[in-house]
PDB file of N, CA and C in Angstrom:
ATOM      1  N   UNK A   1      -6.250   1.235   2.630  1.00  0.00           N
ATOM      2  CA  UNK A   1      -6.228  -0.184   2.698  1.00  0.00           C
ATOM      3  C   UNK A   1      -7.378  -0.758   3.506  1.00  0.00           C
ATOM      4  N   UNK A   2      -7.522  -0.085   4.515  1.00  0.00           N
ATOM      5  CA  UNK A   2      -8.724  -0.871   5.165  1.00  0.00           C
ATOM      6  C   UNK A   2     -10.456  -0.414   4.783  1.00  0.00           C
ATOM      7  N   UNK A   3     -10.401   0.524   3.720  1.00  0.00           N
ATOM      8  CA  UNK A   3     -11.571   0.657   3.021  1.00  0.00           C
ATOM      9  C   UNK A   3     -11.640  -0.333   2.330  1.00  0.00           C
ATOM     10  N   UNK A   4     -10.640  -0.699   1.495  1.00  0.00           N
ATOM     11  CA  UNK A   4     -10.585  -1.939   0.881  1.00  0.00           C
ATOM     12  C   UNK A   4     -10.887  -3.672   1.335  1.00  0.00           C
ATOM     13  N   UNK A   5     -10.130  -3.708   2.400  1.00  0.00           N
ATOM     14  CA  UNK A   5     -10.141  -5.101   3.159  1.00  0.00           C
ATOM     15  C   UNK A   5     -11.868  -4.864   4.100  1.00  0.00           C
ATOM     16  N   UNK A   6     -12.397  -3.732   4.378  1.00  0.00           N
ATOM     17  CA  UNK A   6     -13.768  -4.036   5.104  1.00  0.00           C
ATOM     18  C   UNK A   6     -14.780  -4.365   3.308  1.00  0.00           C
ATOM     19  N   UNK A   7     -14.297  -3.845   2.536  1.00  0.00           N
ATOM     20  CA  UNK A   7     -14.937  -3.934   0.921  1.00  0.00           C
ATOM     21  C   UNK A   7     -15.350  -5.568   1.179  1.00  0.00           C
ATOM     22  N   UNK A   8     -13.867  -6.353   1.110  1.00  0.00           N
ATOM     23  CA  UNK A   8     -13.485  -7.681   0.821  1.00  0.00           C
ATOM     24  C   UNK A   8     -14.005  -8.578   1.708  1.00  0.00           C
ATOM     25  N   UNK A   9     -14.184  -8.224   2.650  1.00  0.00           N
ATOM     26  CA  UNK A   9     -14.672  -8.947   4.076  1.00  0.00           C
ATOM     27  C   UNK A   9     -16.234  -9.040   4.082  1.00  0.00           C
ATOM     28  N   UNK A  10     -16.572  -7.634   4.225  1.00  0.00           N
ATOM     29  CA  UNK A  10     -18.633  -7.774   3.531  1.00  0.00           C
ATOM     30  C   UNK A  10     -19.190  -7.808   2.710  1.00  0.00           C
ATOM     31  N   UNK A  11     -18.592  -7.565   1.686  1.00  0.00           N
ATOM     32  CA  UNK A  11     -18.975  -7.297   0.280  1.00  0.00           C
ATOM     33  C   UNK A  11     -19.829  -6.212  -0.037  1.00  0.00           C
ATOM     34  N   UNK A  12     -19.752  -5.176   1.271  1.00  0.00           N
ATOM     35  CA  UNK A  12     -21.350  -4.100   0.939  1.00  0.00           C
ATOM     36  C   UNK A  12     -19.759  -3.216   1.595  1.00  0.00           C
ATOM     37  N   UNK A  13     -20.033  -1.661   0.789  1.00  0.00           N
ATOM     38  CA  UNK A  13     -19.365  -0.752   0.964  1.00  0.00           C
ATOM     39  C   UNK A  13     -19.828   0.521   0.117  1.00  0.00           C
ATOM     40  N   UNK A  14     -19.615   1.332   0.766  1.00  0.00           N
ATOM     41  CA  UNK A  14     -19.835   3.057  -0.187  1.00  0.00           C
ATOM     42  C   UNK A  14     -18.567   3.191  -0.958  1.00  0.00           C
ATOM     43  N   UNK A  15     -17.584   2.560  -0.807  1.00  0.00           N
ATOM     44  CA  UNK A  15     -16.456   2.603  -1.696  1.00  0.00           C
ATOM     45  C   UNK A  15     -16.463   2.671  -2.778  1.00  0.00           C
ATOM     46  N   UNK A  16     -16.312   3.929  -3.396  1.00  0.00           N
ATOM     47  CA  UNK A  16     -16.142   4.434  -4.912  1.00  0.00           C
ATOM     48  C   UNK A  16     -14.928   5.014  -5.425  1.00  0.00           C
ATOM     49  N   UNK A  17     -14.309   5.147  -6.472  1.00  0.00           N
ATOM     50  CA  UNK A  17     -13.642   6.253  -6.669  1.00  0.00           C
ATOM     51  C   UNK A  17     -13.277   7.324  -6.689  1.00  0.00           C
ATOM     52  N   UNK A  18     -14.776   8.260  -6.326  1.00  0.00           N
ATOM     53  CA  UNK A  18     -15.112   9.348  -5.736  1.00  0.00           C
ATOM     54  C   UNK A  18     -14.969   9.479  -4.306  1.00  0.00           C
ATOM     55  N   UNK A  19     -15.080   8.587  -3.644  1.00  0.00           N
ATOM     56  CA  UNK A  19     -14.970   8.760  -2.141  1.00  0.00           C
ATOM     57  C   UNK A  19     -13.808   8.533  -1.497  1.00  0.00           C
ATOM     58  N   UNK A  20     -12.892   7.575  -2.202  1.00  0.00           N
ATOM     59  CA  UNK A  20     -11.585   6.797  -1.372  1.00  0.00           C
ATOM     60  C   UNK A  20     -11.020   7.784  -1.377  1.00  0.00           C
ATOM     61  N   UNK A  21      -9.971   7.663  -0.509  1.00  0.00           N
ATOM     62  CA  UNK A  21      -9.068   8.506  -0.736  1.00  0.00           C
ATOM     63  C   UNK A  21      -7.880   7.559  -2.010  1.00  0.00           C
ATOM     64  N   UNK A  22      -8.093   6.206  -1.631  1.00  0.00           N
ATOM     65  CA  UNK A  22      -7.095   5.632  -2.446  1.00  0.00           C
ATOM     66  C   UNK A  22      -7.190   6.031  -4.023  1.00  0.00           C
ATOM     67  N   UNK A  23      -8.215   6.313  -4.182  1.00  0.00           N
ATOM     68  CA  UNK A  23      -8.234   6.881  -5.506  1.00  0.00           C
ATOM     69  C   UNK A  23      -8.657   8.468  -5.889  1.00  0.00           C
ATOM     70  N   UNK A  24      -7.595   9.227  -4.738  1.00  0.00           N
ATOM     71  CA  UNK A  24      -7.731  10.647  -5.011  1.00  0.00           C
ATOM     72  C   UNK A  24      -8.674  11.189  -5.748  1.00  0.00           C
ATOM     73  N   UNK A  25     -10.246  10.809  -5.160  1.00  0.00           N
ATOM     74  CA  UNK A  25     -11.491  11.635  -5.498  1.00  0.00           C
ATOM     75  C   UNK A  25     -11.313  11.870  -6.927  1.00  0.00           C
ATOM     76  N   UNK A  26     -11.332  10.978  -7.431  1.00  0.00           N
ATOM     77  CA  UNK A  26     -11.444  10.477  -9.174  1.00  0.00           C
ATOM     78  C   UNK A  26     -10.250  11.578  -9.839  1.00  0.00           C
ATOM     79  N   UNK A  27      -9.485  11.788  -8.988  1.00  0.00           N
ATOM     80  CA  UNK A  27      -8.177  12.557 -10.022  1.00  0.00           C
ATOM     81  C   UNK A  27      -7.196  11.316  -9.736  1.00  0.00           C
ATOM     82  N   UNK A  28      -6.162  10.466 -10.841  1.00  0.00           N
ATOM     83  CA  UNK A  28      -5.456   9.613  -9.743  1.00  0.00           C
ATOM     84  C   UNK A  28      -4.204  10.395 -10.003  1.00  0.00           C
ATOM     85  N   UNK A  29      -3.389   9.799  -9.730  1.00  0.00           N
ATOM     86  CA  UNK A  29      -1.844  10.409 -10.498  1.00  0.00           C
ATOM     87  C   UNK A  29      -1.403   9.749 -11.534  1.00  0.00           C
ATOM     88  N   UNK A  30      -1.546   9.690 -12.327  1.00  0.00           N
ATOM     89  CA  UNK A  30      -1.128   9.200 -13.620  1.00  0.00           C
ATOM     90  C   UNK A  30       0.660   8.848 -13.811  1.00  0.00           C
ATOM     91  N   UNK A  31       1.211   7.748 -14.026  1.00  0.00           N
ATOM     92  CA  UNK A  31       2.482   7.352 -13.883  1.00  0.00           C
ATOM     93  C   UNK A  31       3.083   7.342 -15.713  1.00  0.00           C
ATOM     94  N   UNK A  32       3.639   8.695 -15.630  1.00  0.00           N
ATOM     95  CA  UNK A  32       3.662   8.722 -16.933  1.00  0.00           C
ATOM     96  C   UNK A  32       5.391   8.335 -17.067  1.00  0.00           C
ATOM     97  N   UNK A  33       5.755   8.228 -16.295  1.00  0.00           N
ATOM     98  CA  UNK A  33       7.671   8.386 -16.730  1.00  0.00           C
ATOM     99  C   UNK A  33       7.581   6.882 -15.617  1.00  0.00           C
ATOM    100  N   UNK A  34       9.034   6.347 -16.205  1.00  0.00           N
ATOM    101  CA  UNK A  34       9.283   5.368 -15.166  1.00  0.00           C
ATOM    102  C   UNK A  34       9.563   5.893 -13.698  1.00  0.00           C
ATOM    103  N   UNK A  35       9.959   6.877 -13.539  1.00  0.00           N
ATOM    104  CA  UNK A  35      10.333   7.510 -11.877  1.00  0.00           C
ATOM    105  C   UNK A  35       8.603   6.877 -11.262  1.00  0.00           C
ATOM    106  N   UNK A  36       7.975   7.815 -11.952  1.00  0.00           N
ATOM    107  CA  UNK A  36       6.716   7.761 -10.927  1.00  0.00           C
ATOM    108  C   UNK A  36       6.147   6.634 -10.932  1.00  0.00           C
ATOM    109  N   UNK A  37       6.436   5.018 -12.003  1.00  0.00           N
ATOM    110  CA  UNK A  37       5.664   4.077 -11.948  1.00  0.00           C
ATOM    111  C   UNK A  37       7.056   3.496 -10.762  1.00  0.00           C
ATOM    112  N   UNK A  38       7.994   3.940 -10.487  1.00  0.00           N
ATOM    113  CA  UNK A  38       8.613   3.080  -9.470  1.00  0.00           C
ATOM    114  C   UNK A  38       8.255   3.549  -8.420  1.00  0.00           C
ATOM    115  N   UNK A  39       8.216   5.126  -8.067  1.00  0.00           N
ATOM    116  CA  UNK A  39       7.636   5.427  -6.848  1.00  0.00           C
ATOM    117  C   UNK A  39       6.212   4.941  -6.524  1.00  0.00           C
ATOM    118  N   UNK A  40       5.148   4.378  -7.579  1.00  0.00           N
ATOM    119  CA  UNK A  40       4.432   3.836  -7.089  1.00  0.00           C
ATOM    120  C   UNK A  40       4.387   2.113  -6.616  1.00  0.00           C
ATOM    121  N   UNK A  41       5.467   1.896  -7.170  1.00  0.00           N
ATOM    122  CA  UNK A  41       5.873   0.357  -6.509  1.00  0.00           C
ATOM    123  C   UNK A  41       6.241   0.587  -5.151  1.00  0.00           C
ATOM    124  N   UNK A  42       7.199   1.606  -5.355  1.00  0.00           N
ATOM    125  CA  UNK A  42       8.040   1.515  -3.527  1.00  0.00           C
ATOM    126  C   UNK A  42       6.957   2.267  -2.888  1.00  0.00           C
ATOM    127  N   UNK A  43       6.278   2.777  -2.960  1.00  0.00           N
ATOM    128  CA  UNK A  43       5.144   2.833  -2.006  1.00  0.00           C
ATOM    129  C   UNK A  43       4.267   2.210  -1.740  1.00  0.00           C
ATOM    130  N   UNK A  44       4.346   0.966  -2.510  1.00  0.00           N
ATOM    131  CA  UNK A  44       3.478  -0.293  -1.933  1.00  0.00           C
ATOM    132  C   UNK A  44       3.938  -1.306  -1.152  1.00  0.00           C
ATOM    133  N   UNK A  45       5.470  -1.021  -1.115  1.00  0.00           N
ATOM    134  CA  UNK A  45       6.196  -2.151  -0.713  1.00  0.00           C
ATOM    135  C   UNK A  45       4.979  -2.205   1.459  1.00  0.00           C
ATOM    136  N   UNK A  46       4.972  -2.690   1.419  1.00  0.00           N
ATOM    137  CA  UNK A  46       4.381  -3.682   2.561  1.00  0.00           C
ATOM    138  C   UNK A  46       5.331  -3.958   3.862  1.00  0.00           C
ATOM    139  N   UNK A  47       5.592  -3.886   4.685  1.00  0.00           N
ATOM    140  CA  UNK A  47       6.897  -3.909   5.571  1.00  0.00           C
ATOM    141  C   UNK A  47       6.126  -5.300   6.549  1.00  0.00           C
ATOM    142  N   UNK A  48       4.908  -4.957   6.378  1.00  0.00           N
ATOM    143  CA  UNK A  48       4.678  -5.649   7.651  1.00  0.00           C
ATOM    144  C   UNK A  48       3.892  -7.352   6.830  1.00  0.00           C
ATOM    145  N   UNK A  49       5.005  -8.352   7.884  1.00  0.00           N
ATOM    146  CA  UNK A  49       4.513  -9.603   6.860  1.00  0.00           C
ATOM    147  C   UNK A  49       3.441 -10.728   7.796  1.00  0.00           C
ATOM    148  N   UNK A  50       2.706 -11.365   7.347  1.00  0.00           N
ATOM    149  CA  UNK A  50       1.704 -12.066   8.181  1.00  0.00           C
ATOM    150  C   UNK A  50       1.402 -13.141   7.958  1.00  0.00           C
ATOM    151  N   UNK A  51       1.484 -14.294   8.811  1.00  0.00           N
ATOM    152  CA  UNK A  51       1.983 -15.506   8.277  1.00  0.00           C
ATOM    153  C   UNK A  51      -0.086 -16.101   8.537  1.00  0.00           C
ATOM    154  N   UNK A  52      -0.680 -16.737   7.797  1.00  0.00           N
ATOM    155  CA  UNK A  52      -1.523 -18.077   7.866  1.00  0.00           C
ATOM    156  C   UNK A  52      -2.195 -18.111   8.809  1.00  0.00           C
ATOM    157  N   UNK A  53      -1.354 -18.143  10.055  1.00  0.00           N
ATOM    158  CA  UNK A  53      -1.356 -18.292  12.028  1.00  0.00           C
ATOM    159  C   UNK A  53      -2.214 -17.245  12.469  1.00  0.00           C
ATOM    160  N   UNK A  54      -2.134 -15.985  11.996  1.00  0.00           N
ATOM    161  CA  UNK A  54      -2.809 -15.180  12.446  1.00  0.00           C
ATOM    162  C   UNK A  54      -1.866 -14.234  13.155  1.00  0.00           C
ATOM    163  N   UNK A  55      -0.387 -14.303  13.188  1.00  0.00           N
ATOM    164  CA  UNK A  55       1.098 -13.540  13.380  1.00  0.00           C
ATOM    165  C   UNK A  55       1.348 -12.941  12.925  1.00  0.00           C
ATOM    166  N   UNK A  56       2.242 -11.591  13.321  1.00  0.00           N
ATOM    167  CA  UNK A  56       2.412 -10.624  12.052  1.00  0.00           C
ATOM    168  C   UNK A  56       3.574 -10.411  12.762  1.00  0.00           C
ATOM    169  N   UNK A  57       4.913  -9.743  11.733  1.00  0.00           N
ATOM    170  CA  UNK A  57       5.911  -9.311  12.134  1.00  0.00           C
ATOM    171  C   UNK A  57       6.373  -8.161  11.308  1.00  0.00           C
ATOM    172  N   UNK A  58       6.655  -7.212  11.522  1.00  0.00           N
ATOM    173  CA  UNK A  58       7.056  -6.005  10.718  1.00  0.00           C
ATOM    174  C   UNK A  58       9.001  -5.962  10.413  1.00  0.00           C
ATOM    175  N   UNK A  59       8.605  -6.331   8.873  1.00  0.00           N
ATOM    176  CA  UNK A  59      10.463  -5.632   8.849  1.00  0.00           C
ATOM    177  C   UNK A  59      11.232  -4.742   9.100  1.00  0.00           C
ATOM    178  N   UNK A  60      11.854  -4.327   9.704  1.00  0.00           N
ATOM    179  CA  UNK A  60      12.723  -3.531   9.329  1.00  0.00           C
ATOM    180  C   UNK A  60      13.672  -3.043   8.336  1.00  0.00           C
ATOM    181  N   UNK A  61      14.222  -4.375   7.725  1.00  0.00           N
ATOM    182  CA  UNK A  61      15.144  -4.239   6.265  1.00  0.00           C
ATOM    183  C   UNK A  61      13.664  -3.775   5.297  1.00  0.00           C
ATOM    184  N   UNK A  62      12.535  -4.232   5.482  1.00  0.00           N
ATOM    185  CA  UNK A  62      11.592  -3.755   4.244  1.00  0.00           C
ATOM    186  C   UNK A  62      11.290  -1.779   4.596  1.00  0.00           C
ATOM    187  N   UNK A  63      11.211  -1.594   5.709  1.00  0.00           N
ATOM    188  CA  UNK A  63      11.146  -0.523   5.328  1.00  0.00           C
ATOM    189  C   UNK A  63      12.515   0.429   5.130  1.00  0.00           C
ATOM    190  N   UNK A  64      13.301  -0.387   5.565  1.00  0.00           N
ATOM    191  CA  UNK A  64      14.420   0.954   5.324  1.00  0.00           C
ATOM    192  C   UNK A  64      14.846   1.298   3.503  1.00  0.00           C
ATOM    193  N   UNK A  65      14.561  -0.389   3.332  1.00  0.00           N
ATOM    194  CA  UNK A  65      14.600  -0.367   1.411  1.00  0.00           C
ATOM    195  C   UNK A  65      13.489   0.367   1.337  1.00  0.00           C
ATOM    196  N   UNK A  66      12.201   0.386   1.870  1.00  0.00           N
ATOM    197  CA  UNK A  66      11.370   1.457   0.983  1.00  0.00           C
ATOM    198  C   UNK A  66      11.494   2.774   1.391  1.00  0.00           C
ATOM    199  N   UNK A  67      12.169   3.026   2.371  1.00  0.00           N
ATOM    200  CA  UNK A  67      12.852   4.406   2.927  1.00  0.00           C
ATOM    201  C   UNK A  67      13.353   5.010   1.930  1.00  0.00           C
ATOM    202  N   UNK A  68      14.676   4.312   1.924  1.00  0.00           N
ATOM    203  CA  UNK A  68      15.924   4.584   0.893  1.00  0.00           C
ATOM    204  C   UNK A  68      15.625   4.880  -0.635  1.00  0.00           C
ATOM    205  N   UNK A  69      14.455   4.167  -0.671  1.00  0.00           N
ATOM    206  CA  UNK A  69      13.852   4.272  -2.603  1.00  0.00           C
ATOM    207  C   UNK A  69      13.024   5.979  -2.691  1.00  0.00           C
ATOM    208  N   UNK A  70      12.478   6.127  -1.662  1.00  0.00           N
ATOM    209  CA  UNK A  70      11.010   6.869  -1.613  1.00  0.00           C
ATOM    210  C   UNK A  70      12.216   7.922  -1.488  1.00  0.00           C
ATOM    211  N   UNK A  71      13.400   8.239  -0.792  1.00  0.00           N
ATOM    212  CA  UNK A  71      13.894   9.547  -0.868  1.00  0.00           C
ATOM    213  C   UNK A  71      15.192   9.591  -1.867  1.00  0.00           C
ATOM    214  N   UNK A  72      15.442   8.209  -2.599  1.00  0.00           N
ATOM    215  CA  UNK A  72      16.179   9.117  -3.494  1.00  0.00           C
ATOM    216  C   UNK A  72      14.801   9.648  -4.862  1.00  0.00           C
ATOM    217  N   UNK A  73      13.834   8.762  -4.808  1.00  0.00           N
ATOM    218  CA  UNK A  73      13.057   9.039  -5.775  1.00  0.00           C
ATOM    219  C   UNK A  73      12.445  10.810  -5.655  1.00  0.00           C
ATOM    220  N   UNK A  74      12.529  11.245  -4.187  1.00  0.00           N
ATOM    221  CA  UNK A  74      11.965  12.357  -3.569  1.00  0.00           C
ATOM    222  C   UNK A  74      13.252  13.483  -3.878  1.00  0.00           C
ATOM    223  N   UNK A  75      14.098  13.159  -4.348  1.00  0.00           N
ATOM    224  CA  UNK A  75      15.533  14.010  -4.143  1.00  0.00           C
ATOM    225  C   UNK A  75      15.671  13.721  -5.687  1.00  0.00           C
ATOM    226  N   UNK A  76      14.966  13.282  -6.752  1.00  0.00           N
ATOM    227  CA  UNK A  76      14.716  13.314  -8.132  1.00  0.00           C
ATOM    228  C   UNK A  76      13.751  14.137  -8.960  1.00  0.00           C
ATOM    229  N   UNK A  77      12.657  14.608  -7.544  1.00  0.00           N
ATOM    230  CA  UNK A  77      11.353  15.075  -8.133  1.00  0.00           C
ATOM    231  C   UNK A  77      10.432  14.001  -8.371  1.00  0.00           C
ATOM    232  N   UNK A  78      10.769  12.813  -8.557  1.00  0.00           N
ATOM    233  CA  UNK A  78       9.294  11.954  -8.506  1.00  0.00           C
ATOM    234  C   UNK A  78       8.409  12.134  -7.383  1.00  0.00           C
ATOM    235  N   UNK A  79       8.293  12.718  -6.406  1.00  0.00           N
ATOM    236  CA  UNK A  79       7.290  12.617  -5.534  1.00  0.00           C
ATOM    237  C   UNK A  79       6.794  13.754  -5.071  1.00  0.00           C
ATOM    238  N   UNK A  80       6.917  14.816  -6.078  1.00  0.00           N
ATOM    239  CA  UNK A  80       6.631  16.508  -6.375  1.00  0.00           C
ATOM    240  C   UNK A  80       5.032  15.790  -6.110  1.00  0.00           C
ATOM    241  N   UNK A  81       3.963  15.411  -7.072  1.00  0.00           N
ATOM    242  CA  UNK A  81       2.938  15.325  -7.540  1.00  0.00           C
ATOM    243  C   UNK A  81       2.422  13.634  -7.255  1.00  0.00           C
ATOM    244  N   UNK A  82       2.757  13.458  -6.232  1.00  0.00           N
ATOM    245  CA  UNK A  82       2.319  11.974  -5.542  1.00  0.00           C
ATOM    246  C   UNK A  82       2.357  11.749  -4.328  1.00  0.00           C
ATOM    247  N   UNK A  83       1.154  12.440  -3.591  1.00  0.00           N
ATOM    248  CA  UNK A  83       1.046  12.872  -2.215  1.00  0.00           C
ATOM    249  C   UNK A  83       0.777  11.428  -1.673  1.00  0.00           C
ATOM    250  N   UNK A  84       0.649  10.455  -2.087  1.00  0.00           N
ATOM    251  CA  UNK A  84       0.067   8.987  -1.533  1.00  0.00           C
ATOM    252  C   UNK A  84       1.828   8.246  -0.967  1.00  0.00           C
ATOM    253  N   UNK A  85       3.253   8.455  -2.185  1.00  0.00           N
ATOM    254  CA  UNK A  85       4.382   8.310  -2.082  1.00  0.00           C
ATOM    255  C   UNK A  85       4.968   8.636  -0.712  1.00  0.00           C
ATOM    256  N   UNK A  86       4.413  10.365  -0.879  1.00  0.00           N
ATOM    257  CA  UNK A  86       5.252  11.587   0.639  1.00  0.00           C
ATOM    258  C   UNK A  86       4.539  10.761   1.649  1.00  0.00           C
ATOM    259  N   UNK A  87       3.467  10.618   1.635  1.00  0.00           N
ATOM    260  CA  UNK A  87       2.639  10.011   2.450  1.00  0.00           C
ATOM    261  C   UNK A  87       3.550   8.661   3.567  1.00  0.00           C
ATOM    262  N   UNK A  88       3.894   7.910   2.227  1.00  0.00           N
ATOM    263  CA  UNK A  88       4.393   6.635   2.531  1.00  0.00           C
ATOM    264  C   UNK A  88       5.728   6.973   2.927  1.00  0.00           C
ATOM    265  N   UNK A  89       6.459   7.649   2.585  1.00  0.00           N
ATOM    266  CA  UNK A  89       7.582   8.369   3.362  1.00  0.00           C
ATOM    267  C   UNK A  89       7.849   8.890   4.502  1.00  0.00           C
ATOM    268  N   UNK A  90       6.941   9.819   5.059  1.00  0.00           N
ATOM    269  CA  UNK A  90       6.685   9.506   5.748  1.00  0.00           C
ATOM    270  C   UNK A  90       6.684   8.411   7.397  1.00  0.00           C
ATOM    271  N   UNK A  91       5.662   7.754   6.743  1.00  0.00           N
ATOM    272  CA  UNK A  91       5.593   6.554   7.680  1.00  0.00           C
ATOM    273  C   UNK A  91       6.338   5.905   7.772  1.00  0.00           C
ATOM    274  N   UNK A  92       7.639   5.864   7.017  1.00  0.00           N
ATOM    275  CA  UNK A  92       8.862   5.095   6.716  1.00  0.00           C
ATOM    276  C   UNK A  92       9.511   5.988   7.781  1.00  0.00           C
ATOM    277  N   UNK A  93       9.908   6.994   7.880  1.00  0.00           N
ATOM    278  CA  UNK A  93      10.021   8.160   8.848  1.00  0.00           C
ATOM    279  C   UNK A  93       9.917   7.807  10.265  1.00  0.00           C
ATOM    280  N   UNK A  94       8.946   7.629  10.405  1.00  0.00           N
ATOM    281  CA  UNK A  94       8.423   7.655  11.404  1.00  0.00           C
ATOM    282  C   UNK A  94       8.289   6.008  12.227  1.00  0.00           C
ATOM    283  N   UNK A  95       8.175   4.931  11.502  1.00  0.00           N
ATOM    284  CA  UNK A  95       8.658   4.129  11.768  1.00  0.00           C
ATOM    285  C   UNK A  95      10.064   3.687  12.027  1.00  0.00           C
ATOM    286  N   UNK A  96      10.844   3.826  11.023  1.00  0.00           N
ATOM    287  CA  UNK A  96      12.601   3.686  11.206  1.00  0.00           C
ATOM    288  C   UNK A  96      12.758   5.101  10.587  1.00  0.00           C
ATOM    289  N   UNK A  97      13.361   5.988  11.602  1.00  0.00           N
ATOM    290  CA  UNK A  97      13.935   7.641  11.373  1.00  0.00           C
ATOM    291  C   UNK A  97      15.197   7.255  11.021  1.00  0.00           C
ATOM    292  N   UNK A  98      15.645   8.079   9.797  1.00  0.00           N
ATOM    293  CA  UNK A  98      16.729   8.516   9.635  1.00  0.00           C
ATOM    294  C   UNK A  98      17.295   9.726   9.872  1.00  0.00           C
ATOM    295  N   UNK A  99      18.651   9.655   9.439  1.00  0.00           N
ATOM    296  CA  UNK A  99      19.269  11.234   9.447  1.00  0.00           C
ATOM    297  C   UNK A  99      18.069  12.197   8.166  1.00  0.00           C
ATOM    298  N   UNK A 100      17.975  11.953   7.116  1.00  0.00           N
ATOM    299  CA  UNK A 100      17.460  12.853   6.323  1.00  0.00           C
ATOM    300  C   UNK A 100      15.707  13.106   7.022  1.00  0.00           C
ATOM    301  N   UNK A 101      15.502  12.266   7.571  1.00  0.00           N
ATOM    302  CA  UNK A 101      14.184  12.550   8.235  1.00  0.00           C
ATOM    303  C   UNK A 101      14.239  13.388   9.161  1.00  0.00           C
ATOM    304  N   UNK A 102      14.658  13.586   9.880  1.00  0.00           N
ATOM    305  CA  UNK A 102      15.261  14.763  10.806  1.00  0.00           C
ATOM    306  C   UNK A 102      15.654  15.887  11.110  1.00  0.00           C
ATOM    307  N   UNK A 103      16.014  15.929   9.396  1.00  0.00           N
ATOM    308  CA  UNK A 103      16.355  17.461   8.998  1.00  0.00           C
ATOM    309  C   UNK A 103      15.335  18.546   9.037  1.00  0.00           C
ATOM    310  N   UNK A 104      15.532  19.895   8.646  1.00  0.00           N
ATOM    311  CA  UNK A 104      14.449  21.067   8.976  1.00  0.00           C
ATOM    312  C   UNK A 104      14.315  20.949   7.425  1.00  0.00           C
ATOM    313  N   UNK A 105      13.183  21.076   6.709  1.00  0.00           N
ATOM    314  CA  UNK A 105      12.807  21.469   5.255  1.00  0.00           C
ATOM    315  C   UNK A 105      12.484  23.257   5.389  1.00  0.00           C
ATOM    316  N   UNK A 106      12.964  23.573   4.482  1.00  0.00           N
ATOM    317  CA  UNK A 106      13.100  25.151   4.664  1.00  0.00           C
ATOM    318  C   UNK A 106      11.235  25.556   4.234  1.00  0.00           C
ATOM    319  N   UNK A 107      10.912  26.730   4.802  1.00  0.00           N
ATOM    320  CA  UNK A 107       9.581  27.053   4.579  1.00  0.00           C
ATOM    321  C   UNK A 107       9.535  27.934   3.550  1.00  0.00           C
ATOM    322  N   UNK A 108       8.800  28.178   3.248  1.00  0.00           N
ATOM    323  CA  UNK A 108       8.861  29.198   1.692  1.00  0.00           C
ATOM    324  C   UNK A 108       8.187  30.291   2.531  1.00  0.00           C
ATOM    325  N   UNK A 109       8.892  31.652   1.852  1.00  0.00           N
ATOM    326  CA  UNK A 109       8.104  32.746   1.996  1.00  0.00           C
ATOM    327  C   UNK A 109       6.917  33.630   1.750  1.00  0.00           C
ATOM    328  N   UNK A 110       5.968  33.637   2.722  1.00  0.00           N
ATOM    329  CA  UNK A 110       4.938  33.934   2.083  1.00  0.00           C
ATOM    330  C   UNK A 110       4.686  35.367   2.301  1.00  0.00           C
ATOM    331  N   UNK A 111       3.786  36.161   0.935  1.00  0.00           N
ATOM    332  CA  UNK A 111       3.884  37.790   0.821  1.00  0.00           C
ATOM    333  C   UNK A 111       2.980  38.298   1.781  1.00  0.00           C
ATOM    334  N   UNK A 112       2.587  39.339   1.319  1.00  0.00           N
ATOM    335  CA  UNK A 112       0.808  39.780   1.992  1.00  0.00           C
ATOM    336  C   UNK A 112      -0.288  39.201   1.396  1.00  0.00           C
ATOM    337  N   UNK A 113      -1.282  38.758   1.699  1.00  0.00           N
ATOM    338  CA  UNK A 113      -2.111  38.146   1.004  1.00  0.00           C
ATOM    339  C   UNK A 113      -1.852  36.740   0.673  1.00  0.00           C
ATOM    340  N   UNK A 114      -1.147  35.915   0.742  1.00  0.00           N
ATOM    341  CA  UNK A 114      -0.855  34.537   0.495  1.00  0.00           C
ATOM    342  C   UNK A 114      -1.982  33.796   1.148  1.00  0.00           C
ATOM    343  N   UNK A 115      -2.206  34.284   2.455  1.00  0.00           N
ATOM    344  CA  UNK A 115      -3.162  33.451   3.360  1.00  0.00           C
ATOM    345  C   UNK A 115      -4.639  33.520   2.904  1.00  0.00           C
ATOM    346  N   UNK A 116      -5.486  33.390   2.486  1.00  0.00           N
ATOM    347  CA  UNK A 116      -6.916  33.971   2.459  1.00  0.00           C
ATOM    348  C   UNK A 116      -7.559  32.841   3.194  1.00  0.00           C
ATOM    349  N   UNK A 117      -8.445  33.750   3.885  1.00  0.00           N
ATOM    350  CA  UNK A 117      -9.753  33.095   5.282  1.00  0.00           C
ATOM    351  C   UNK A 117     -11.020  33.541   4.626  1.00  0.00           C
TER     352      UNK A 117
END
């Protein structure tokens, strides 16, 4: 976002599609099923609102709705292959924690050789 808003503000930027991250170095994720075009809504949802004045106030009801969306969508598989979503989950996390945020995610086992340096 703020590659974007310094874009909008000077009008001079290296901002490409190749470089952003917002646009995953010219791979994007492609929203082929409705799951993933909603997980890309609820990961835009915005929590924090800013009035005219130059005030800002952050919701709480906005993020816990985009909490609540991002992990049942995450407990569906929509957010297997939409690291920008986990991302935003995240920060939903970490802003207002829940119980499911809290939990241990089990680690997968890795063989001999899994690691390469």
């Amino acid at each position: 976002g703020r590659e974007i808003a310094e874009t909008l503000r000077t009008g001079t930027s290296n901002l490409t599609p190749g470089t952003s991250w917002l646009y995953m170095a010219e791979h994007p994720v492609l929203c082929t099923t409705v799951g993933m075009s909603i997980a890309a809504a609820a990961g835009n949802i915005n929590a924090l609102i800013e009035s005219r004045g130059g005030c800002s106030v952050v919701s709480a009801e906005l993020y816990d709705v985009k909490r609540e969306a991002l992990w049942a969508l995450h407990a569906l598989g929509y957010l297997d292959a939409f690291p920008f979503a986990l991302i935003e989950l995240g920060e939903c996390e970490e802003q207002r924690p829940s119980a499911r945020g809290s939990e241990a995610a089990p680690a997968p086992e890795l063989g001999p050789g899994a690691l390469v340096l």
